[in-house]
N, C-alpha and C. Protein backbone atom coordinates (compact mmCIF):
# COMPACT_ATOMS: atom_id res chain seq x y z
N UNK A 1 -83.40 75.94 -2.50
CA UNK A 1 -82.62 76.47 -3.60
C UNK A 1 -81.19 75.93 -3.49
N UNK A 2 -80.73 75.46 -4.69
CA UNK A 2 -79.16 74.99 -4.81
C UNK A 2 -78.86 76.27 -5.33
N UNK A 3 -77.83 76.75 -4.57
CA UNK A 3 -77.09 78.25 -4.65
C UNK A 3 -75.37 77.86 -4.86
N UNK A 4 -74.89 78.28 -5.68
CA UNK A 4 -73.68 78.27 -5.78
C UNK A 4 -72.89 79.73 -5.91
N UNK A 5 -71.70 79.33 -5.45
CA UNK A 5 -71.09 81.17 -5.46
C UNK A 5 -69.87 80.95 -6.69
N UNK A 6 -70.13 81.51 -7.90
CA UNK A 6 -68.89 81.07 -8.87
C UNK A 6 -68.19 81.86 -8.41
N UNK A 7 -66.41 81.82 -8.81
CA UNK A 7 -65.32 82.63 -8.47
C UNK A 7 -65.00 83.16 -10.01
N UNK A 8 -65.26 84.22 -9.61
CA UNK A 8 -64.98 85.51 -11.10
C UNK A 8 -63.65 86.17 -10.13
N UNK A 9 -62.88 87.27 -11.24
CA UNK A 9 -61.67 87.96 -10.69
C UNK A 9 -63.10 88.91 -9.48
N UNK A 10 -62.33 89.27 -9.08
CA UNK A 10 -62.89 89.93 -7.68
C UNK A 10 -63.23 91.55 -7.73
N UNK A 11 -62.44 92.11 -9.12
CA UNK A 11 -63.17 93.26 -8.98
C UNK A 11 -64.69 93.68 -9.78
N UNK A 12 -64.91 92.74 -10.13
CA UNK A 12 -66.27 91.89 -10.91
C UNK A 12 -67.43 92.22 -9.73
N UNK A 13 -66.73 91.90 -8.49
CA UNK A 13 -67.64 91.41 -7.49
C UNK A 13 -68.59 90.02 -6.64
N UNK A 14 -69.43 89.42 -6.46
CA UNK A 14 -69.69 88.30 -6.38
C UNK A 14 -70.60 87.93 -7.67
N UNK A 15 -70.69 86.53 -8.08
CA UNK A 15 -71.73 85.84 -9.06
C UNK A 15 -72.18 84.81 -8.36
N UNK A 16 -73.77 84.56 -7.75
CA UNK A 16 -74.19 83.67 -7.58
C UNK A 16 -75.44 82.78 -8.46
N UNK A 17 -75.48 81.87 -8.60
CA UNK A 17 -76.10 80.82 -9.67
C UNK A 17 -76.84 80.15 -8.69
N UNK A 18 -77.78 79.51 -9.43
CA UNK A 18 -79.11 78.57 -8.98
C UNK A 18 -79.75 77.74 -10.24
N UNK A 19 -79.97 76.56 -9.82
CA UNK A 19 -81.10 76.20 -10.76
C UNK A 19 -82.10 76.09 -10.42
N UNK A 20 -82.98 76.53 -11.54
CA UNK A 20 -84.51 76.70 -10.93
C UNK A 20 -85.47 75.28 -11.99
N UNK A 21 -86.19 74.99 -11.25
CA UNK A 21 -87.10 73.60 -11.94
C UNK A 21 -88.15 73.96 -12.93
N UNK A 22 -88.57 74.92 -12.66
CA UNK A 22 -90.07 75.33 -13.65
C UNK A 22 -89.44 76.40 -14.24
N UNK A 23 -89.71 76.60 -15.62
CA UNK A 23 -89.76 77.76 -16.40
C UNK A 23 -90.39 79.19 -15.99
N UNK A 24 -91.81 78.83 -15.27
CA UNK A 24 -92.43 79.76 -14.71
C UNK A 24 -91.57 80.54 -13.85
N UNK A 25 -91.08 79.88 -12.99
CA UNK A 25 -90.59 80.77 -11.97
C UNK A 25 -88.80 81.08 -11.53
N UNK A 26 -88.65 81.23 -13.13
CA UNK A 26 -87.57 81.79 -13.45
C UNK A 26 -86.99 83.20 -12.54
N UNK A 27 -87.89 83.86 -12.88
CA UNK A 27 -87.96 85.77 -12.35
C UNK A 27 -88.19 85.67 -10.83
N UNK A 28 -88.87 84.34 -10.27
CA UNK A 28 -88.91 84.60 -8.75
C UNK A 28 -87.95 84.05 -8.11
N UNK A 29 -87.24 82.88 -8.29
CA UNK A 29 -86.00 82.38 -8.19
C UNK A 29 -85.12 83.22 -8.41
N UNK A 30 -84.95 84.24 -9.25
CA UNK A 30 -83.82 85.42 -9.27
C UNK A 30 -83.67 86.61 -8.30
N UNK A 31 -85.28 86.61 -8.13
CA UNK A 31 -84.97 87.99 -6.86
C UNK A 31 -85.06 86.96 -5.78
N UNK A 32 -85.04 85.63 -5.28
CA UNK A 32 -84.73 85.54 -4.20
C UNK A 32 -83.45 85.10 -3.94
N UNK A 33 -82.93 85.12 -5.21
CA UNK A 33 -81.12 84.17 -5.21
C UNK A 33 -80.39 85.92 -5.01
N UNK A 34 -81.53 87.09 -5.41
CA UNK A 34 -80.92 88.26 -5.43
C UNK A 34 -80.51 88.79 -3.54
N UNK A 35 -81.80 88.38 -2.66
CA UNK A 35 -82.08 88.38 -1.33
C UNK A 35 -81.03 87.80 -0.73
N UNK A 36 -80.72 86.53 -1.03
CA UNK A 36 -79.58 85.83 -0.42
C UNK A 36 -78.17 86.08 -0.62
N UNK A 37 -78.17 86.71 -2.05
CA UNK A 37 -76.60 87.15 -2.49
C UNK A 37 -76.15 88.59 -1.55
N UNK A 38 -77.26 89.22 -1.29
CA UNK A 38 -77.38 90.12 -0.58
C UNK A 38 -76.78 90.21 0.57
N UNK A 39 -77.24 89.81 1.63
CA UNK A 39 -77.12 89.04 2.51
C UNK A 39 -75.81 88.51 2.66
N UNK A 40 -75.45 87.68 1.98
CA UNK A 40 -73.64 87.38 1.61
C UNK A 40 -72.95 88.55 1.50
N UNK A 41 -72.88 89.20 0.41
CA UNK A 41 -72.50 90.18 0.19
C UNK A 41 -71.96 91.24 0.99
N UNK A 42 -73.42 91.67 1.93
CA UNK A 42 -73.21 92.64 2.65
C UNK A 42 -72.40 92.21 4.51
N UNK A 43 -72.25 90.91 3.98
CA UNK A 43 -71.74 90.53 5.24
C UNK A 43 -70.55 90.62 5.28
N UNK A 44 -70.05 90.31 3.80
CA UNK A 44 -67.83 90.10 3.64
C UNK A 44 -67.57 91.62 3.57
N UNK A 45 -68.63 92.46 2.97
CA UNK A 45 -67.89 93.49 3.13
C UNK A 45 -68.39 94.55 4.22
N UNK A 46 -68.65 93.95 4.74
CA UNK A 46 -69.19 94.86 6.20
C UNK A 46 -70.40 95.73 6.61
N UNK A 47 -71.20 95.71 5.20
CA UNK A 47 -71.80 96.64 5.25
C UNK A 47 -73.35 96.03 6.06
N UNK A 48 -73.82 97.17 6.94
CA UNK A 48 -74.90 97.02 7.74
C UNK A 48 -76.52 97.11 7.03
N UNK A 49 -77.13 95.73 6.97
CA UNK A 49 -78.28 95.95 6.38
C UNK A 49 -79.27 95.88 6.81
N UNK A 50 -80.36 97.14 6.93
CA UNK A 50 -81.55 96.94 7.56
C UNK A 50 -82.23 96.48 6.43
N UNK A 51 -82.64 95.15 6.11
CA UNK A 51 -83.67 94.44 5.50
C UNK A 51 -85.13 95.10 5.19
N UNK A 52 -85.84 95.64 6.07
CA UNK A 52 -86.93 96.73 6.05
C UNK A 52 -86.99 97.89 4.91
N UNK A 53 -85.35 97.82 4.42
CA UNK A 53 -84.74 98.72 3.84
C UNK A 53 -84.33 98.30 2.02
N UNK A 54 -84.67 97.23 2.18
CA UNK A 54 -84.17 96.28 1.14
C UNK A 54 -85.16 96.56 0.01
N UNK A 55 -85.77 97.14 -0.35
CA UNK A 55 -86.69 97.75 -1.27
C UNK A 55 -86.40 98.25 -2.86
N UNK A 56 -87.27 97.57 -3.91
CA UNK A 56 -86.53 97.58 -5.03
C UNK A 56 -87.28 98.98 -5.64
N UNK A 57 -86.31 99.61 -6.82
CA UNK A 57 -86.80 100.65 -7.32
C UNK A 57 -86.07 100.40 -8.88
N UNK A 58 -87.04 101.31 -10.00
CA UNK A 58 -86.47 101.13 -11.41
C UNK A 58 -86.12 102.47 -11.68
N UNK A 59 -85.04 102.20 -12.92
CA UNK A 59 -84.66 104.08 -13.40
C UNK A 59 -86.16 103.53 -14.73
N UNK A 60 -85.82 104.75 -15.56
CA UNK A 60 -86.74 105.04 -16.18
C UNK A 60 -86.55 103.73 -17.48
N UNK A 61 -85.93 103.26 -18.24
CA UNK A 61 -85.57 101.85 -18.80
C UNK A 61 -85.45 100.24 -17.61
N UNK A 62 -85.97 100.51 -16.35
CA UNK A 62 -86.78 99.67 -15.96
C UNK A 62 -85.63 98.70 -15.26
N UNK A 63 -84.04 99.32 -14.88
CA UNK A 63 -82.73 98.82 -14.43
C UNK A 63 -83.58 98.91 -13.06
N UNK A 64 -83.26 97.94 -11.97
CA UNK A 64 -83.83 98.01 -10.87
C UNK A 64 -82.59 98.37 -9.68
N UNK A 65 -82.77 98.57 -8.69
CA UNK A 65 -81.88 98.97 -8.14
C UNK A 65 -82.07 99.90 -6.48
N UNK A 66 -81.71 99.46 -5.68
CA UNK A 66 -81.63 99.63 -4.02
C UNK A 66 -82.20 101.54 -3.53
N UNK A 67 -83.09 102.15 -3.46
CA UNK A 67 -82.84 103.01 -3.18
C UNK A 67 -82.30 103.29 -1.64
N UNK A 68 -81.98 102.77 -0.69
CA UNK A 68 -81.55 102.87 0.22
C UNK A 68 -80.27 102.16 0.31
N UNK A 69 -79.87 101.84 -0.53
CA UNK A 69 -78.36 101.21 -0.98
C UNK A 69 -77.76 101.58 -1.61
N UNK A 70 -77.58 102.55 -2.33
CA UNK A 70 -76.88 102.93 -3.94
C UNK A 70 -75.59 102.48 -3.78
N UNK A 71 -74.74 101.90 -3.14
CA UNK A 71 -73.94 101.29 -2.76
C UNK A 71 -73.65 100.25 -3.33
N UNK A 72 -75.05 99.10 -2.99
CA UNK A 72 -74.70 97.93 -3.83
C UNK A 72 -75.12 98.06 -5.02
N UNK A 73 -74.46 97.53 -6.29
CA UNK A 73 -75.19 97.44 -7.55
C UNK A 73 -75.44 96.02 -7.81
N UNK A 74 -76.31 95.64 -8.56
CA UNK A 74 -76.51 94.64 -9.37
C UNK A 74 -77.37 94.20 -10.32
N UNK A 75 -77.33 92.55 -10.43
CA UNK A 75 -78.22 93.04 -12.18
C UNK A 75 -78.34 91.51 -12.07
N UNK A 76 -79.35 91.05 -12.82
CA UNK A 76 -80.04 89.46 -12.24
C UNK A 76 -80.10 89.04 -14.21
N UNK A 77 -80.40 87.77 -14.04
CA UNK A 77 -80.54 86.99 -14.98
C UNK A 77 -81.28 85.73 -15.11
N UNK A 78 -82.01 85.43 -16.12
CA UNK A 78 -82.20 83.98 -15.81
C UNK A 78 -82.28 83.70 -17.02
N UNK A 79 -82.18 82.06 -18.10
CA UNK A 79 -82.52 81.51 -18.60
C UNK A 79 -82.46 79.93 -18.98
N UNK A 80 -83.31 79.35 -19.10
CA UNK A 80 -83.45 77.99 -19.75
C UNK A 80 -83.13 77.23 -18.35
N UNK A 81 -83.76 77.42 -17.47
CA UNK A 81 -83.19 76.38 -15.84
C UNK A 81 -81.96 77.23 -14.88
N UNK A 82 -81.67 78.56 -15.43
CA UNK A 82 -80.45 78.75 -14.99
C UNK A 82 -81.21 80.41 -14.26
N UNK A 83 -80.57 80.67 -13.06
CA UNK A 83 -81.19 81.96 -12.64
C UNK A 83 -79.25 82.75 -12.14
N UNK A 84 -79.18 84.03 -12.05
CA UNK A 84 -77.86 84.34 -12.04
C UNK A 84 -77.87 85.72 -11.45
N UNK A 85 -77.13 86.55 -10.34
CA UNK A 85 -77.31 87.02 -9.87
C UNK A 85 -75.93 87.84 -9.81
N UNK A 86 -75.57 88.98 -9.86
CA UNK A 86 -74.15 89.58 -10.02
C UNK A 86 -74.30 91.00 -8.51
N UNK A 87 -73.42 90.99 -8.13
CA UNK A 87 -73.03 91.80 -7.23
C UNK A 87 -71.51 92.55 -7.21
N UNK A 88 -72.01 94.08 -7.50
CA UNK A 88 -71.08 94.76 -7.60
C UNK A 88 -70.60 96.10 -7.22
N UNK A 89 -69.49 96.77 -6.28
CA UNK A 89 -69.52 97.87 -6.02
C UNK A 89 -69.47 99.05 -7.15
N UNK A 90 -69.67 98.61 -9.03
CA UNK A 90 -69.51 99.61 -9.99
C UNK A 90 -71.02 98.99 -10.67
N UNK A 91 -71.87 99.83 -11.25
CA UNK A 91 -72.64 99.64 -12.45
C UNK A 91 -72.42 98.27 -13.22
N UNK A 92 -73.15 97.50 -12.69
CA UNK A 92 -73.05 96.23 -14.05
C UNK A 92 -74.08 95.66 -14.57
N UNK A 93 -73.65 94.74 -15.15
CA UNK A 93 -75.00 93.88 -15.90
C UNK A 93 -74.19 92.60 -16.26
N UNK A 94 -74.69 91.32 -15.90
CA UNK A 94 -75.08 90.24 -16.29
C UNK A 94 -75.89 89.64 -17.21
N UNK A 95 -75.34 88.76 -18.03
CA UNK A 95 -76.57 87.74 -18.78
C UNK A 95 -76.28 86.62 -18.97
N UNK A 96 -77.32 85.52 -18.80
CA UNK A 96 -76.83 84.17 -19.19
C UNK A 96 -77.87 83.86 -20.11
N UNK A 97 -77.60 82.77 -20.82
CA UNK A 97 -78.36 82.05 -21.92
C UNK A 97 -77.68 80.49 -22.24
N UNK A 98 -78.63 79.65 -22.39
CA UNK A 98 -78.76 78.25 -22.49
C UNK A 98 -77.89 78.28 -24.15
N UNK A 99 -76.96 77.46 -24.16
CA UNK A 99 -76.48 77.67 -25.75
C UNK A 99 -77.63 77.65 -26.69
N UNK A 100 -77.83 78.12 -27.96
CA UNK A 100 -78.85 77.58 -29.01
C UNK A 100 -78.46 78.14 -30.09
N UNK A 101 -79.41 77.67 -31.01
CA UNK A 101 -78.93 78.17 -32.52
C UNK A 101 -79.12 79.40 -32.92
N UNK A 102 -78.12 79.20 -33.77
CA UNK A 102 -77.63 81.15 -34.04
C UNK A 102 -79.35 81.41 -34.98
N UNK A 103 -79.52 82.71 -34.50
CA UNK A 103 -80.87 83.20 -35.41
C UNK A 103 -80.19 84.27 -36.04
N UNK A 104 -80.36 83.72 -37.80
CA UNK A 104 -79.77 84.69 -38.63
C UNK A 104 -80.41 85.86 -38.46
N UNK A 105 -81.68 86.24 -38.31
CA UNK A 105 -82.23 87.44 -38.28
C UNK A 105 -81.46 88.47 -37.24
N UNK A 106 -81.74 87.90 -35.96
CA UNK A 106 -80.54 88.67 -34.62
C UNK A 106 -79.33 88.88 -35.70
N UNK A 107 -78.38 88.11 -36.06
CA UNK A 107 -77.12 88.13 -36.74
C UNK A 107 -77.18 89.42 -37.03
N UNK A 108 -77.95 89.64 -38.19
CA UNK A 108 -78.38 90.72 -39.60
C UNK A 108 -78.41 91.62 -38.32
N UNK A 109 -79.01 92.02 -37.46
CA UNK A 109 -79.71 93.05 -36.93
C UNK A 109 -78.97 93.48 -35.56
N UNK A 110 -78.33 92.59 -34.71
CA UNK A 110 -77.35 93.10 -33.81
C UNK A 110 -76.29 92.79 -33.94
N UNK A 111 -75.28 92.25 -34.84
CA UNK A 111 -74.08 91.81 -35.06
C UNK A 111 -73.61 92.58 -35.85
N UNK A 112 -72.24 93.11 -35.71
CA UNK A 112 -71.79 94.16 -36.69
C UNK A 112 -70.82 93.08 -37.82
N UNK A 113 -70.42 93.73 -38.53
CA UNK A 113 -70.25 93.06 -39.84
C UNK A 113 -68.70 91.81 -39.69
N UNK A 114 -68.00 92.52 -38.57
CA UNK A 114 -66.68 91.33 -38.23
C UNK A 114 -67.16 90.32 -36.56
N UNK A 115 -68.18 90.98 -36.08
CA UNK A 115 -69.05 89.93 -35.53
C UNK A 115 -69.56 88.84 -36.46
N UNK A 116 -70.35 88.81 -37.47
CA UNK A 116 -71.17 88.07 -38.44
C UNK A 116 -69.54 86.80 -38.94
N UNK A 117 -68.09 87.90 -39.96
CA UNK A 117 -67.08 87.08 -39.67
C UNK A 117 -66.72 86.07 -38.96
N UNK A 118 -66.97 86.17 -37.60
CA UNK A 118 -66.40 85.48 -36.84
C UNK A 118 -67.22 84.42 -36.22
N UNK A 119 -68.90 84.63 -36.62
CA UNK A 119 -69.44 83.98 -36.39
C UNK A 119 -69.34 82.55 -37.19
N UNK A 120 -69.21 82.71 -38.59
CA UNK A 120 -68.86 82.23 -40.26
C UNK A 120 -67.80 81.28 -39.97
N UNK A 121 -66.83 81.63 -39.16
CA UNK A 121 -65.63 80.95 -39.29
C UNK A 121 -65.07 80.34 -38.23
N UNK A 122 -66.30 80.52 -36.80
CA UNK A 122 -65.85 79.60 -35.36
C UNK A 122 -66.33 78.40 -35.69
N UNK A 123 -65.35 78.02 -34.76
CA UNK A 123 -65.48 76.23 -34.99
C UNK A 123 -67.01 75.72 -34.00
N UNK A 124 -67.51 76.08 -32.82
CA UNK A 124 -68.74 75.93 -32.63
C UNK A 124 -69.40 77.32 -32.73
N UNK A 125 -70.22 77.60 -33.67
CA UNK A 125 -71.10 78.85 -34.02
C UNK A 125 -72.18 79.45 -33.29
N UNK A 126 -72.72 78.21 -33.09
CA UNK A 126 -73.95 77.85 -31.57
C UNK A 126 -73.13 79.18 -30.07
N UNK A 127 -72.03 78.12 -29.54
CA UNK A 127 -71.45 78.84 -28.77
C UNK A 127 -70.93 80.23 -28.83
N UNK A 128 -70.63 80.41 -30.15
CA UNK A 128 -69.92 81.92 -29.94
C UNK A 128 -70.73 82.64 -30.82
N UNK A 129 -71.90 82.43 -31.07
CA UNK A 129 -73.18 83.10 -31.17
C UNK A 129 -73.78 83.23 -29.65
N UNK A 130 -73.90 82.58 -28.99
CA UNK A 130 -74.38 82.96 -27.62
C UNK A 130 -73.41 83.50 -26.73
N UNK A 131 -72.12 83.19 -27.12
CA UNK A 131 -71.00 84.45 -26.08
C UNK A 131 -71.31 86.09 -26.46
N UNK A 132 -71.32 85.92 -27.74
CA UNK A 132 -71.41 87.15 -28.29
C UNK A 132 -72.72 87.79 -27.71
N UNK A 133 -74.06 86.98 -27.98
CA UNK A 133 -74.93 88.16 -26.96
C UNK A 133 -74.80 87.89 -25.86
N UNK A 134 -74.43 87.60 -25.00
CA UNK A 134 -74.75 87.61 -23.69
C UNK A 134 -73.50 88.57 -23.82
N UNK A 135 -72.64 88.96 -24.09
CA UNK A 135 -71.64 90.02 -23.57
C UNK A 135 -71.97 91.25 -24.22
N UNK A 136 -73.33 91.62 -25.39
CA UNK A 136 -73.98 92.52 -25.54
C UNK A 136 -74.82 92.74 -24.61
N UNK A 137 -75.55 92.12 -24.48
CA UNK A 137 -76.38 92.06 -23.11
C UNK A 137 -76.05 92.21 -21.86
N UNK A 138 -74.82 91.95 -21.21
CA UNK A 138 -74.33 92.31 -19.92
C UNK A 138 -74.03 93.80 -20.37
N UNK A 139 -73.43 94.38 -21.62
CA UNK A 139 -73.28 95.50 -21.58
C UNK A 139 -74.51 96.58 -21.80
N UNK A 140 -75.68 96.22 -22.69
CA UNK A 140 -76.74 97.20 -22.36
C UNK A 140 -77.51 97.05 -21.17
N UNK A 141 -77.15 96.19 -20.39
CA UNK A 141 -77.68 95.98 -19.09
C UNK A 141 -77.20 96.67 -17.98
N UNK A 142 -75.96 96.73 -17.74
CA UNK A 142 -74.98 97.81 -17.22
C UNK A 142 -75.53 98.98 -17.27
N UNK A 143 -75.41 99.48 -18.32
CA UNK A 143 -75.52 101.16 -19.01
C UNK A 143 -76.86 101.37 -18.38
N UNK A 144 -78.08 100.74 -18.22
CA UNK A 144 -79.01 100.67 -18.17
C UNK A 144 -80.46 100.72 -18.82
N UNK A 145 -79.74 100.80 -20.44
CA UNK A 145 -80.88 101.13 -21.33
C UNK A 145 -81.61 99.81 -21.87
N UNK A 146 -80.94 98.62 -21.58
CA UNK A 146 -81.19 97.01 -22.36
C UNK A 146 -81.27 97.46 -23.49
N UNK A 147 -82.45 96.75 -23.76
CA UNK A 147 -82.39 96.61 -25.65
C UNK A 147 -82.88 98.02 -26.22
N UNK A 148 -83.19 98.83 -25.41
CA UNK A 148 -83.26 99.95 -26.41
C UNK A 148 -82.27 100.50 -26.90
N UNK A 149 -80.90 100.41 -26.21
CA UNK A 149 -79.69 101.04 -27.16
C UNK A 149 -79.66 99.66 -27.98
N UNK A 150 -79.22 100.69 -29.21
CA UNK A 150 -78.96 99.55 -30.39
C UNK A 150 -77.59 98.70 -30.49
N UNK A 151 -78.04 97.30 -30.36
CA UNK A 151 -77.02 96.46 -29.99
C UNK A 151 -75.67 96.14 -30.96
N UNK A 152 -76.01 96.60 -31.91
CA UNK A 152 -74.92 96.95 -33.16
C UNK A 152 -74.02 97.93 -33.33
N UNK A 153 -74.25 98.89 -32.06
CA UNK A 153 -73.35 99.45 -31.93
C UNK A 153 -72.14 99.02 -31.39
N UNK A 154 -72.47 98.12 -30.12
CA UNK A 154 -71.39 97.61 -29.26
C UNK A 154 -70.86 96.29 -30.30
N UNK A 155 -69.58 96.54 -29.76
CA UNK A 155 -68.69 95.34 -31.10
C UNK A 155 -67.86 95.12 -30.11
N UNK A 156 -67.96 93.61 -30.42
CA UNK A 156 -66.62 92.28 -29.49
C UNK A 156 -65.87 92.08 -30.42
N UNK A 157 -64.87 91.81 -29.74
CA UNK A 157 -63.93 90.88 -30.38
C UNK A 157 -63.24 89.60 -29.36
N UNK A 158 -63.08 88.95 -29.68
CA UNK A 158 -62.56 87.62 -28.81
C UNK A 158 -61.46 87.07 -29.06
N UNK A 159 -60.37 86.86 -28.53
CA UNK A 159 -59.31 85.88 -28.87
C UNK A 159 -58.42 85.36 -27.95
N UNK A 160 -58.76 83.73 -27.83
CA UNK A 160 -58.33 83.06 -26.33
C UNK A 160 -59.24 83.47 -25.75
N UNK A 161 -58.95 84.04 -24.15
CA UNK A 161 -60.18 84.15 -23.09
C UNK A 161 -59.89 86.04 -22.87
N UNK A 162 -59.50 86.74 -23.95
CA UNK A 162 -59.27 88.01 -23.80
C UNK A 162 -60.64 88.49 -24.70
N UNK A 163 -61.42 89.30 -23.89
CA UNK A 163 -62.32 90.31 -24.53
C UNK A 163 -62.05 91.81 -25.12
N UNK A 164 -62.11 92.21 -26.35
CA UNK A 164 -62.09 93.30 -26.32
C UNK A 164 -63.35 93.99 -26.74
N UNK A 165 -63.97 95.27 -26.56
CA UNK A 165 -65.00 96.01 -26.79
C UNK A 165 -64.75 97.37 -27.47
N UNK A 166 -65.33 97.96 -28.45
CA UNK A 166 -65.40 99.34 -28.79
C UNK A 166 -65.87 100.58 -28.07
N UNK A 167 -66.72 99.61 -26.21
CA UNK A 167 -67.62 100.53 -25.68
C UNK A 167 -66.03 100.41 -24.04
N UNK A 168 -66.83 101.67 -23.55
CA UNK A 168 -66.17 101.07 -22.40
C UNK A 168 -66.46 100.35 -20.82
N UNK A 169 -65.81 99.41 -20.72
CA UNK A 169 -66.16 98.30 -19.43
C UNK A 169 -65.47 97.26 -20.05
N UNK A 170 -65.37 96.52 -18.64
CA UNK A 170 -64.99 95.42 -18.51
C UNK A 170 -65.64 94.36 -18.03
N UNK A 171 -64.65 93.07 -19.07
CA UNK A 171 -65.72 91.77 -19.57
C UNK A 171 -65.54 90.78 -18.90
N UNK A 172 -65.86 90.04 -18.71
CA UNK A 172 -65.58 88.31 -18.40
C UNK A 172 -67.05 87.49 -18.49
N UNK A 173 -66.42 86.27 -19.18
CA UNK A 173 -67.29 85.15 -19.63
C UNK A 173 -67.14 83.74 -18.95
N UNK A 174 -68.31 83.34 -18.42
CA UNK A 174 -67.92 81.72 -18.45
C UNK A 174 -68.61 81.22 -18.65
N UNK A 175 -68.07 79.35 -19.07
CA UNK A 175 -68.95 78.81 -19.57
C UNK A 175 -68.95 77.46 -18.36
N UNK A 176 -70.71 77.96 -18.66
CA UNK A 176 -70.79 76.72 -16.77
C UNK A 176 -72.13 75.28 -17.57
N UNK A 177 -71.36 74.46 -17.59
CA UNK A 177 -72.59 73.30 -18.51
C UNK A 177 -72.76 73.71 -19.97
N UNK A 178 -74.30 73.88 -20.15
CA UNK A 178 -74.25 74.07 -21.38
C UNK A 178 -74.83 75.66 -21.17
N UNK A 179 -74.40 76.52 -21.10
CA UNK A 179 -74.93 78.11 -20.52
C UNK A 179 -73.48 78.66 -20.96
N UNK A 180 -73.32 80.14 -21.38
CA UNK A 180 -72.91 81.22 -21.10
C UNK A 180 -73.31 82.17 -20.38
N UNK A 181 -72.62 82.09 -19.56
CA UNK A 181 -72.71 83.92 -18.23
C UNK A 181 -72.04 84.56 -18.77
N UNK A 182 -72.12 85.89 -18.97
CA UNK A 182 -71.05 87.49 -19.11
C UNK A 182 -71.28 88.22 -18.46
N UNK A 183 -70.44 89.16 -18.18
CA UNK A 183 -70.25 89.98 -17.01
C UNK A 183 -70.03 91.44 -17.51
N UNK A 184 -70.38 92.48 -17.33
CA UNK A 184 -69.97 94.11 -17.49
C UNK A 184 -69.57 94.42 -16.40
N UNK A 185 -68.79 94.99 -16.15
CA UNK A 185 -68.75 96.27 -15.27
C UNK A 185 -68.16 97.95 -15.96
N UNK A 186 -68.90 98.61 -15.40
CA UNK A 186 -68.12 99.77 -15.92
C UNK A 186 -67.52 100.64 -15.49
N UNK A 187 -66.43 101.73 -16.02
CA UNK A 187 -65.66 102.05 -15.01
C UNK A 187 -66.15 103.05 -14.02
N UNK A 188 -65.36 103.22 -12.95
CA UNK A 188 -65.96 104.02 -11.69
C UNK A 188 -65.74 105.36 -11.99
């Protein structure tokens, strides 16, 4: 595995990235980039890990998460060659996605009406159609409900590299190749 550690602001926590070769094994490449971030993780900040212990568990919307850790949080990702892994001492969620074309239907159906605006009038549409969900998506990912909370509720706004949201948490985006990552965290 090619593992890279991106540098996000730090109260984010760690982001580690991988590319994975087969489509198939997207989801297994993530929990093991999840194993290794781990591992990192629990080493800078001191914390003692019995591995034996390392055991995954879901809430009831299917957020997975350490029961012998509640300590660490995190929240995995993968798409289009790209697998992504977030580590955090608050509730978060991650998402990445391969740029692609805006699907008017999504638009209509999770974009609120000065989302759709702004989609209309960016200079690449592609791109800030895919910033825009993936920073819906890091945020119903967080919360822990994914797509069952309705994604039209949460409303971005963007200008320069400043995020703002109607929900509460905090954002950050990057753009690594041709991919968007976003980041949630929420507050403690």
């Amino acid at each position: 595995m090619n593992i890279q550690e991106i540098d996000i602001p730090e109260k984010f926590g760690a982001l580690s990235i991988c590319s994975v070769q087969e489509k198939q094994t997207e989801h297994e490449t993530a929990h093991e980039l999840l194993h290794y971030a781990v591992k990192r993780y629990t080493s800078r900040k001191k914390i003692i890990l019995n591995e034996n212990l390392l055991t995954l568990n879901y809430t009831a919307y299917r957020k997975p998460y350490f029961q012998h850790y509640p300590e660490i949080r995190f929240n995995l990702s993968h798409s289009g060659g790209l697998a992504v892994c977030l580590l955090s001492e608050r509730e978060c969620g991650v998402d990445v996605e391969f740029i692609r074309k805006i699907r008017p239907a999504v638009v209509r159906k999770v974009f609120t009406l000065e989302e759709q605006r702004f989609l209309q009038t960016a200079e690449f549409p592609e791109e800030a159609f895919t910033a825009l969900w993936t920073l819906k998506e890091s945020y119903v990912k967080a919360i822990g409900k994914g797509i069952s909370f309705r994604m039209n509720e949460v409303a971005f706004r963007m200008k320069d590299n400043e995020i703002f949201c109607n929900q509460k948490g905090e954002f950050f985006r990057i753009k690594k190749e041709n991919y968007w990552i976003s980041l949630c965290i929420l507050p403690e």
